[in-house]
PDB file of N, CA and C in Angstrom:
ATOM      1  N   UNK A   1    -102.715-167.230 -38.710  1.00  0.00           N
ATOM      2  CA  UNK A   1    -101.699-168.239 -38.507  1.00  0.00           C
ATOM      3  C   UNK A   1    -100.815-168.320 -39.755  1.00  0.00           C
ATOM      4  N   UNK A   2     -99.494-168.373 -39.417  1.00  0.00           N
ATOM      5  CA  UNK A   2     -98.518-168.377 -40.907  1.00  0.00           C
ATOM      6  C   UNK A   2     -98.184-169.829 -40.807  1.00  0.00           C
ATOM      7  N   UNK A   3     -98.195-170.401 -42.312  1.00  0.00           N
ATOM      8  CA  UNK A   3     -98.546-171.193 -42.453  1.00  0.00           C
ATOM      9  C   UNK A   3     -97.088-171.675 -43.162  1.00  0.00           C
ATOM     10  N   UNK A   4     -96.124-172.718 -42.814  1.00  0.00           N
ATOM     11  CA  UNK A   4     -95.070-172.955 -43.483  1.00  0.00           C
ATOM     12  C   UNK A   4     -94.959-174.151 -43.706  1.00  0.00           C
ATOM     13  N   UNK A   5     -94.141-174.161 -45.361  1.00  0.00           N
ATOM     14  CA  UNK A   5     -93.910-175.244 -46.273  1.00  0.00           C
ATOM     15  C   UNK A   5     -92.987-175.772 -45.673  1.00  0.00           C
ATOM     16  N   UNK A   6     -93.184-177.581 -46.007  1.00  0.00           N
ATOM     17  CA  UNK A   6     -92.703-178.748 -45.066  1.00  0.00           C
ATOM     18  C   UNK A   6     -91.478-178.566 -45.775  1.00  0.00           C
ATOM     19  N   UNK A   7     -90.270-179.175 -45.960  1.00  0.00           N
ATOM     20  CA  UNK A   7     -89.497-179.478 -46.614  1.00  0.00           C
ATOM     21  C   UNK A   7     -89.435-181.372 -47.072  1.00  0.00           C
ATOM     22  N   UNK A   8     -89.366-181.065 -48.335  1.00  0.00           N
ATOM     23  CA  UNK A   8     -89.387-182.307 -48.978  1.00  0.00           C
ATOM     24  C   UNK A   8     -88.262-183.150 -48.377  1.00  0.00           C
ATOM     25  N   UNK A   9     -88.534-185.127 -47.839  1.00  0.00           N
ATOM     26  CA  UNK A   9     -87.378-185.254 -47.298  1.00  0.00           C
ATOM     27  C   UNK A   9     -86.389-185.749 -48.032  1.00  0.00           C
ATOM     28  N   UNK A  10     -85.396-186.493 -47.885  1.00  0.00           N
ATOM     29  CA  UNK A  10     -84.253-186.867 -49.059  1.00  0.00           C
ATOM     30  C   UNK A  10     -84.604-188.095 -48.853  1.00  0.00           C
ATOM     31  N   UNK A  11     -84.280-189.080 -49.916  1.00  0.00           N
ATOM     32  CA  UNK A  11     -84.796-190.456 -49.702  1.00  0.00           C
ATOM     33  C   UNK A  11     -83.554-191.164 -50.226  1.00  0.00           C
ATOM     34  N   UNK A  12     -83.319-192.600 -50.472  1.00  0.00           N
ATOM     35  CA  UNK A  12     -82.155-192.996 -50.626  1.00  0.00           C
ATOM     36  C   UNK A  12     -81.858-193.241 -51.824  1.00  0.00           C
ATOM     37  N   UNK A  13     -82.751-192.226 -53.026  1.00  0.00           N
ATOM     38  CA  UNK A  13     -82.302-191.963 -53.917  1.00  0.00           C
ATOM     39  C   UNK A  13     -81.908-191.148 -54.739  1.00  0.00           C
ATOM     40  N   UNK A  14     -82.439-189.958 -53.467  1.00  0.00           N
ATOM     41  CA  UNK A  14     -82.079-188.514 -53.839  1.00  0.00           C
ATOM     42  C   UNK A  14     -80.493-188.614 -53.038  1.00  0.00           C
ATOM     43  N   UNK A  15     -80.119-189.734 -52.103  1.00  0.00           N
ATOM     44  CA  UNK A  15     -78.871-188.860 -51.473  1.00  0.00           C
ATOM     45  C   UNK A  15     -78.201-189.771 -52.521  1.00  0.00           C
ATOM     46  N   UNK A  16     -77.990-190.760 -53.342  1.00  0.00           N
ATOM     47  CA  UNK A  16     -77.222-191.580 -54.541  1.00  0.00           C
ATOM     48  C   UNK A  16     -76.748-190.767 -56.054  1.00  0.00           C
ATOM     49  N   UNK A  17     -77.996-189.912 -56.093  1.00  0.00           N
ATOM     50  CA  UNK A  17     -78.012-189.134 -56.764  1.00  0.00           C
ATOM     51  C   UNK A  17     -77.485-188.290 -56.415  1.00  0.00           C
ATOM     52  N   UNK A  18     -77.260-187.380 -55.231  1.00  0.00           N
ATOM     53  CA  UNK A  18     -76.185-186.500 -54.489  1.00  0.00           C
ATOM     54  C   UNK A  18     -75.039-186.887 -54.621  1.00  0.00           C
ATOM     55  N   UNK A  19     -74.850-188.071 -54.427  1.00  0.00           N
ATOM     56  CA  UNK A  19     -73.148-188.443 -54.307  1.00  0.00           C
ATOM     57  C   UNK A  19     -72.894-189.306 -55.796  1.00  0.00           C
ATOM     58  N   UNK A  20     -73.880-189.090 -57.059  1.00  0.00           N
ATOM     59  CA  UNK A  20     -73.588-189.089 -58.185  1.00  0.00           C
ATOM     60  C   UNK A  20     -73.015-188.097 -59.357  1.00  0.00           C
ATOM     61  N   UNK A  21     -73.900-186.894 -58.415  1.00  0.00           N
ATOM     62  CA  UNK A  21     -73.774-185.610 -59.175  1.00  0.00           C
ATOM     63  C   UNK A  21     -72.531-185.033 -58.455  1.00  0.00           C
ATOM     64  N   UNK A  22     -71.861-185.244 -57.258  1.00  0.00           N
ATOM     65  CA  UNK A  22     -70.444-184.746 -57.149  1.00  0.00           C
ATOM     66  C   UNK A  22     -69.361-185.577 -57.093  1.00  0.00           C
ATOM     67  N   UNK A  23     -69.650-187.164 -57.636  1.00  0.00           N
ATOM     68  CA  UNK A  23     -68.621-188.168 -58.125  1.00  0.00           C
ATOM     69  C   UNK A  23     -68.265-186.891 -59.474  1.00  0.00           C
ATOM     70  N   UNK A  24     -69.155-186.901 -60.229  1.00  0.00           N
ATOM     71  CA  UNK A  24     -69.084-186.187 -61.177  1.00  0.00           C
ATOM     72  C   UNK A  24     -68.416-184.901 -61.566  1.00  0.00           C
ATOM     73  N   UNK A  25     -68.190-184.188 -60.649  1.00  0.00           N
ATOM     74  CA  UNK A  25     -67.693-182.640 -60.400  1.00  0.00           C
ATOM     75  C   UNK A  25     -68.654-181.635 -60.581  1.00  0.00           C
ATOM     76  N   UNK A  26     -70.404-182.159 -60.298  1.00  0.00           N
ATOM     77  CA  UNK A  26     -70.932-181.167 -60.107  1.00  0.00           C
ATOM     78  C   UNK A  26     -71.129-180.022 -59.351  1.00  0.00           C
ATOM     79  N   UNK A  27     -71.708-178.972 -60.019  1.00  0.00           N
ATOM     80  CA  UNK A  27     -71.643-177.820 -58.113  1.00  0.00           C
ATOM     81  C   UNK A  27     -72.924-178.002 -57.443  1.00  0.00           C
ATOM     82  N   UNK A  28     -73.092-177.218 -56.571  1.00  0.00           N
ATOM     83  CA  UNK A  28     -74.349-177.084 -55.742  1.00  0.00           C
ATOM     84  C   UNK A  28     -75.374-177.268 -56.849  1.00  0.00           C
ATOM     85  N   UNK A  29     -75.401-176.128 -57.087  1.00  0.00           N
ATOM     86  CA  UNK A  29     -76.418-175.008 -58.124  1.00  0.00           C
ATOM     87  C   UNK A  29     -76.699-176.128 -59.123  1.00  0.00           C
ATOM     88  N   UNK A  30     -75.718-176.852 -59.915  1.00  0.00           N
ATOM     89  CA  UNK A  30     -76.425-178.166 -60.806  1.00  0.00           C
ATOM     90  C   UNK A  30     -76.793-179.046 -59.916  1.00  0.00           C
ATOM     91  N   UNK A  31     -76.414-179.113 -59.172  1.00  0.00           N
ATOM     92  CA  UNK A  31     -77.058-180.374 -58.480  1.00  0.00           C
ATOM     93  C   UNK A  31     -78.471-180.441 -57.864  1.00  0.00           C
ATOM     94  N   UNK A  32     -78.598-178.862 -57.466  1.00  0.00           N
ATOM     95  CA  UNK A  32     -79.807-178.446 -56.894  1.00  0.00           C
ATOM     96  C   UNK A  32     -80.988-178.287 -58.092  1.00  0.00           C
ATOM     97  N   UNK A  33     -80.191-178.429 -59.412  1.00  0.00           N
ATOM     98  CA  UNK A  33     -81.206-177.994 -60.239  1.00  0.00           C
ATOM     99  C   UNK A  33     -82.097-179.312 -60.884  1.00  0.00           C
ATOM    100  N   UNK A  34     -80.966-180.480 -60.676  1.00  0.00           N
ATOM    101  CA  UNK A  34     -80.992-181.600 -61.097  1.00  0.00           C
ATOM    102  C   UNK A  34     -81.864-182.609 -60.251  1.00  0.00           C
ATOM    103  N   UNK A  35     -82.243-182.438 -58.700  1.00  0.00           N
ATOM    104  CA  UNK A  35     -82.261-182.869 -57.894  1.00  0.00           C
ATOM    105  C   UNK A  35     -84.207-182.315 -57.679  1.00  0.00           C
ATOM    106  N   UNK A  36     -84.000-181.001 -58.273  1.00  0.00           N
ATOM    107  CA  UNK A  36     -85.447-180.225 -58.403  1.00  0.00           C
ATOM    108  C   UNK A  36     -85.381-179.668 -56.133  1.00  0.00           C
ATOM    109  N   UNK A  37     -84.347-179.336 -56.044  1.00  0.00           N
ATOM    110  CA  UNK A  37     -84.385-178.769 -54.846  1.00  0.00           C
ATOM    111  C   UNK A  37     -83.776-177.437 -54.389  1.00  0.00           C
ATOM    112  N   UNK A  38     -83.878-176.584 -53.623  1.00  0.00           N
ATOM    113  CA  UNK A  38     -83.268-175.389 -53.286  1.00  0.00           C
ATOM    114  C   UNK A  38     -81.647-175.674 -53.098  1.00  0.00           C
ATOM    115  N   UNK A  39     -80.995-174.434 -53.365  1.00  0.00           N
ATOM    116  CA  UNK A  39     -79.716-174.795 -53.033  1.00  0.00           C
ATOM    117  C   UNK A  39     -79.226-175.149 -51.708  1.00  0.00           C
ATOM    118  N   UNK A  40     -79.496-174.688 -50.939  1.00  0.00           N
ATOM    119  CA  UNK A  40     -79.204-174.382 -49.799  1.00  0.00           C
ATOM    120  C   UNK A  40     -79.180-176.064 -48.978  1.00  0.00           C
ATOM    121  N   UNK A  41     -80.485-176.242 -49.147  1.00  0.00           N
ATOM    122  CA  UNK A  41     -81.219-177.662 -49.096  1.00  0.00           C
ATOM    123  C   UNK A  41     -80.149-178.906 -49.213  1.00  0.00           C
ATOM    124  N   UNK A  42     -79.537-179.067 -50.792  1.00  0.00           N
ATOM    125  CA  UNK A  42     -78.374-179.748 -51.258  1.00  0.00           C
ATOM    126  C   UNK A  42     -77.184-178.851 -50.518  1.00  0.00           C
ATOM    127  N   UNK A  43     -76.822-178.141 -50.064  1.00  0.00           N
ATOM    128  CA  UNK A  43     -75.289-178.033 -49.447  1.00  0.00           C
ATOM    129  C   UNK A  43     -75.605-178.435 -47.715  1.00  0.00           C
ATOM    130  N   UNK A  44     -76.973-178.279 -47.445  1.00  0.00           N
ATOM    131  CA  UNK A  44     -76.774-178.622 -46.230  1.00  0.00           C
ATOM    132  C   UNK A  44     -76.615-180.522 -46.154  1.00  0.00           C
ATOM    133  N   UNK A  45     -77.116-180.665 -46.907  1.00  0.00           N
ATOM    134  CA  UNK A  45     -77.465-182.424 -46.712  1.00  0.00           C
ATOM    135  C   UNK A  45     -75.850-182.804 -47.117  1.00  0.00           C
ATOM    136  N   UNK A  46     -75.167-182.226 -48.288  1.00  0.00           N
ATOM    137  CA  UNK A  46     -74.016-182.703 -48.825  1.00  0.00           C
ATOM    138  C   UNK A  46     -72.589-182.318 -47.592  1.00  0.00           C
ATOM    139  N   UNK A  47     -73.138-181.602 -46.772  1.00  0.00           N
ATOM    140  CA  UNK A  47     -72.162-181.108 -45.776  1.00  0.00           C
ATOM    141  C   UNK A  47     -72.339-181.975 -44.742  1.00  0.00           C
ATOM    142  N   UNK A  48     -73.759-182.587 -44.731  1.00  0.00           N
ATOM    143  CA  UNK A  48     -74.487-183.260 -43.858  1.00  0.00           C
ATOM    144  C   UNK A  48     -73.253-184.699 -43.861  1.00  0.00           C
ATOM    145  N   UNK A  49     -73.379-184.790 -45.080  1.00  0.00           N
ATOM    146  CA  UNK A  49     -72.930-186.657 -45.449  1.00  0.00           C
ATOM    147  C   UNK A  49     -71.528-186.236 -45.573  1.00  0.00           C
ATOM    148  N   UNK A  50     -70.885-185.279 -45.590  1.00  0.00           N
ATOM    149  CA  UNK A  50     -69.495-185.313 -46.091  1.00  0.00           C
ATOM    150  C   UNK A  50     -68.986-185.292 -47.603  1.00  0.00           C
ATOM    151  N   UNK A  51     -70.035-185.301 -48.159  1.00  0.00           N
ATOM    152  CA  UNK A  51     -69.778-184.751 -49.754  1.00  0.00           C
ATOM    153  C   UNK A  51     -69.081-183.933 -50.048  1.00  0.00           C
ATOM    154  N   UNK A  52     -68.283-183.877 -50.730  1.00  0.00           N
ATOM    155  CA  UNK A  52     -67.733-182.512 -51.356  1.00  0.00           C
ATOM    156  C   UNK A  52     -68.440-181.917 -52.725  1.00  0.00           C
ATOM    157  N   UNK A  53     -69.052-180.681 -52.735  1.00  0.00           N
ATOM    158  CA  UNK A  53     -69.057-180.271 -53.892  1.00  0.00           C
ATOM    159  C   UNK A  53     -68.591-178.672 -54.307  1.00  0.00           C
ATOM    160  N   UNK A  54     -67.866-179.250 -55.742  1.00  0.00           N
ATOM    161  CA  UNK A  54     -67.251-178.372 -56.643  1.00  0.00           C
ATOM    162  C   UNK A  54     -67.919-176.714 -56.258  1.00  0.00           C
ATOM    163  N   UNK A  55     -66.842-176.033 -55.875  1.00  0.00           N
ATOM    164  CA  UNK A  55     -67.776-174.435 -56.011  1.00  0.00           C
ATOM    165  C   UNK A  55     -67.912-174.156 -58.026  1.00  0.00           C
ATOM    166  N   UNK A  56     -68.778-173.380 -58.274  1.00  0.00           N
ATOM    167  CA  UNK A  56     -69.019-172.897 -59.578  1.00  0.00           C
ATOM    168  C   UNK A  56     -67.722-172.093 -60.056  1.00  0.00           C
ATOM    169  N   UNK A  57     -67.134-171.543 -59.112  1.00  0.00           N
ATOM    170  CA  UNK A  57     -65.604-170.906 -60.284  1.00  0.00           C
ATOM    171  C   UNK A  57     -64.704-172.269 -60.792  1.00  0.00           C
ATOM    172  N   UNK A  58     -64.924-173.538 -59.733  1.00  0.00           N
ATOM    173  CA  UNK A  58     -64.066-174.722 -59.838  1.00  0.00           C
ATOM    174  C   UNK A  58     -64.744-175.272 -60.919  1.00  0.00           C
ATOM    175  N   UNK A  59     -65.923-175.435 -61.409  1.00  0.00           N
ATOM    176  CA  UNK A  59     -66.398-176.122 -62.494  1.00  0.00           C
ATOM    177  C   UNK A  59     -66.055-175.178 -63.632  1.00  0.00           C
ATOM    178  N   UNK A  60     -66.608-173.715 -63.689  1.00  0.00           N
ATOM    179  CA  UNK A  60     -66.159-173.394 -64.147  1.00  0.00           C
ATOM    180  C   UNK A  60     -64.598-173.180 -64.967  1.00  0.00           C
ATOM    181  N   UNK A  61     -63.595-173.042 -64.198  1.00  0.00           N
ATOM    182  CA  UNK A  61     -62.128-173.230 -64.693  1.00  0.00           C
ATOM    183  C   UNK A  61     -61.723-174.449 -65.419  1.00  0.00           C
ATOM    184  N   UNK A  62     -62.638-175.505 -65.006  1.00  0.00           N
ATOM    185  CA  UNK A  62     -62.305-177.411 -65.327  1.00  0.00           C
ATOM    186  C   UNK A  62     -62.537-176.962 -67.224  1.00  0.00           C
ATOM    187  N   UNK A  63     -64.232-176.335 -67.258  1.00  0.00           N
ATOM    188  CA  UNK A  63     -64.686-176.485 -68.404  1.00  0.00           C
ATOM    189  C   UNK A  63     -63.974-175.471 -69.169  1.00  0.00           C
ATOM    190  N   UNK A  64     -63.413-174.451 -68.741  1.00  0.00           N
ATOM    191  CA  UNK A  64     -62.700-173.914 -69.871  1.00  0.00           C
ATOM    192  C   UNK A  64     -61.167-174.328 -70.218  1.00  0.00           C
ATOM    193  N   UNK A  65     -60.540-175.257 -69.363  1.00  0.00           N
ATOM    194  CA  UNK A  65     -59.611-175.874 -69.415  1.00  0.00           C
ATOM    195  C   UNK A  65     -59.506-177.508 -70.166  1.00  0.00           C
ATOM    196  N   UNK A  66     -60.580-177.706 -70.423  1.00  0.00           N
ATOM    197  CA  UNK A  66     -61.337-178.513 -71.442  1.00  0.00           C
ATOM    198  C   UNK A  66     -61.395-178.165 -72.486  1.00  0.00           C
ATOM    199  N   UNK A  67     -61.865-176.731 -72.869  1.00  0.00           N
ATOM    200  CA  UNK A  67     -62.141-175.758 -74.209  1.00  0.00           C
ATOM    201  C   UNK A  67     -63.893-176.216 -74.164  1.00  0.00           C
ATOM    202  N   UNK A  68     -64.512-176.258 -73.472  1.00  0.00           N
ATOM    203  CA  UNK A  68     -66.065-176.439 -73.710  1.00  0.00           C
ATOM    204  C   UNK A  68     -66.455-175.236 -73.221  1.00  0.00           C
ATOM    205  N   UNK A  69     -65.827-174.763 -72.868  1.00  0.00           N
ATOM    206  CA  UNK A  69     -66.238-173.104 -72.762  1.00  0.00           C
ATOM    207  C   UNK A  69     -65.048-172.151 -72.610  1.00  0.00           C
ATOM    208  N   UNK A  70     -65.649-170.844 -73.496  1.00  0.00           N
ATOM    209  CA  UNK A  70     -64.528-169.756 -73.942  1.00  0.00           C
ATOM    210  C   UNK A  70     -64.302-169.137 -72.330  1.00  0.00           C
ATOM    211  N   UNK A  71     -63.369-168.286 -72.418  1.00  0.00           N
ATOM    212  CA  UNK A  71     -62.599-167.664 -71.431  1.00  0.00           C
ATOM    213  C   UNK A  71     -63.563-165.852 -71.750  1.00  0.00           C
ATOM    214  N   UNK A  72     -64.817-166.053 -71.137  1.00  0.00           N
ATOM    215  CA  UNK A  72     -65.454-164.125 -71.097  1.00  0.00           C
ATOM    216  C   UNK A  72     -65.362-163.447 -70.040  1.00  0.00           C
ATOM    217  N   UNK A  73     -64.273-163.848 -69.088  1.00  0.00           N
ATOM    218  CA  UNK A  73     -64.343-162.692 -68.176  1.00  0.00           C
ATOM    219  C   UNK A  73     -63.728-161.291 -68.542  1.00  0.00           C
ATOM    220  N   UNK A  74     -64.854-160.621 -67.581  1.00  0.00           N
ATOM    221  CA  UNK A  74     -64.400-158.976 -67.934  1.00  0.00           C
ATOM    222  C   UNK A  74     -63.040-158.780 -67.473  1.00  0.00           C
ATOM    223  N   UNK A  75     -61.999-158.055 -68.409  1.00  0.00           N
ATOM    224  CA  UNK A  75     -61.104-157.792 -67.792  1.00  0.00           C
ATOM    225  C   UNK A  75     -61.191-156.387 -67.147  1.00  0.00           C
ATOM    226  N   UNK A  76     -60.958-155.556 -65.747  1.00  0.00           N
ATOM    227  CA  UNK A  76     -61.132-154.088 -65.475  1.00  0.00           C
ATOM    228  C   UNK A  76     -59.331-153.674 -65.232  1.00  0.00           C
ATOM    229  N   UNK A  77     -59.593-152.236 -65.392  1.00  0.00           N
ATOM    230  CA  UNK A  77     -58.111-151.675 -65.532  1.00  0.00           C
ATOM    231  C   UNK A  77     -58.373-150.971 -66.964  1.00  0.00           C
ATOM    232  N   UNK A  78     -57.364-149.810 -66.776  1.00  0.00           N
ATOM    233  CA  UNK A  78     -57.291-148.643 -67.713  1.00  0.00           C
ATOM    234  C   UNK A  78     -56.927-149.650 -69.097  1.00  0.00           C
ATOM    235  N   UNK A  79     -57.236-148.872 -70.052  1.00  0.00           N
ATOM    236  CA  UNK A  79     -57.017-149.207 -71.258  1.00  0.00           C
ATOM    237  C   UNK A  79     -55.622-148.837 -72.053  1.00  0.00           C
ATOM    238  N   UNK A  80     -55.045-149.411 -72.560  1.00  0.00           N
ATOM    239  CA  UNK A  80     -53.460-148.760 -72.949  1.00  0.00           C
ATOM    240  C   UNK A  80     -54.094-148.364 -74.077  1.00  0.00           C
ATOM    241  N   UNK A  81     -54.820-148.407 -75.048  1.00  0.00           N
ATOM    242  CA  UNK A  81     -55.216-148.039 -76.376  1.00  0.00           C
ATOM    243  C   UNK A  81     -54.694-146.593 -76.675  1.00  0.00           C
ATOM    244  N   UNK A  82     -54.736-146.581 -78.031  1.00  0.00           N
ATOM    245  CA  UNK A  82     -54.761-145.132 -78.326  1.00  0.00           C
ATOM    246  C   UNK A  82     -55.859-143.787 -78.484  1.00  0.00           C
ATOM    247  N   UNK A  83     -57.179-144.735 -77.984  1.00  0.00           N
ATOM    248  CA  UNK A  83     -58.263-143.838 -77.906  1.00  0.00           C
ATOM    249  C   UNK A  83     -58.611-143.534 -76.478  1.00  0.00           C
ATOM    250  N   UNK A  84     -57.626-144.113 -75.757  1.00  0.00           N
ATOM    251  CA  UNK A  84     -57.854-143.627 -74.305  1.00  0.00           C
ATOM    252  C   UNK A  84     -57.552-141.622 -73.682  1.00  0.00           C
ATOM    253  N   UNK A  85     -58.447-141.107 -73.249  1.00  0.00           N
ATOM    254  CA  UNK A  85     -57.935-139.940 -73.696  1.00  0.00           C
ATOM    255  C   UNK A  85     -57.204-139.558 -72.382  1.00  0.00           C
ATOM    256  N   UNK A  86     -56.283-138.580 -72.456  1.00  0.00           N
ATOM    257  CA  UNK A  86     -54.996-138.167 -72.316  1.00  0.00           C
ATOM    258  C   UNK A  86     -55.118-137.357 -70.485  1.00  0.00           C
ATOM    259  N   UNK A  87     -54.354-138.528 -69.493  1.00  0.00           N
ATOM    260  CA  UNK A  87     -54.702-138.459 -67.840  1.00  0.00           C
ATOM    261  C   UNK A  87     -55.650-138.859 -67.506  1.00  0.00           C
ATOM    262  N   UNK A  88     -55.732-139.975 -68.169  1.00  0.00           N
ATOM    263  CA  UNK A  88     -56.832-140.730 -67.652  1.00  0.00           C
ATOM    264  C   UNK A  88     -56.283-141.863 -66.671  1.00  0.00           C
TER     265      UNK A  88
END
């Protein structure tokens, strides 16, 4: 017999805390981490109630538009340098 895990239910202080952590501009993924629950779990319940939460490129862009975090994305595309070698 396979044997499957219940899911923990939300109580009315986990969903306060839901609609604390995206008053806030949190994303899923913090919220899920914050909440001690799967992601999936928090987007269904937050879709459930009508929550909106922040996708991670949107938090992301906020905080580097803040300066609390540097700008490391990879840039791809040929290199103009002068060590690029020659027909490339």
């Amino acid at each position: 017999m396979v044997r499957r895990l219940l899911a923990k239910r939300w109580d009315t202080e986990d969903v306060a805390k839901l609609k604390e952590l995206a008053d806030n501009g949190a994303s899923a993924l913090r919220a899920a981490a914050a909440l001690g629950r799967p992601i999936t779990s928090v987007r269904r319940k937050a879709l459930d109630l009508g929550i909106p939460l922040a996708g991670a490129r949107k938090v992301r862009a906020d905080l580097r538009a803040k300066g609390a975090i540097k700008d490391q994305r990879v840039r791809h595309g040929r290199s103009t340098g002068t060590n690029s070698p020659q027909g490339a």
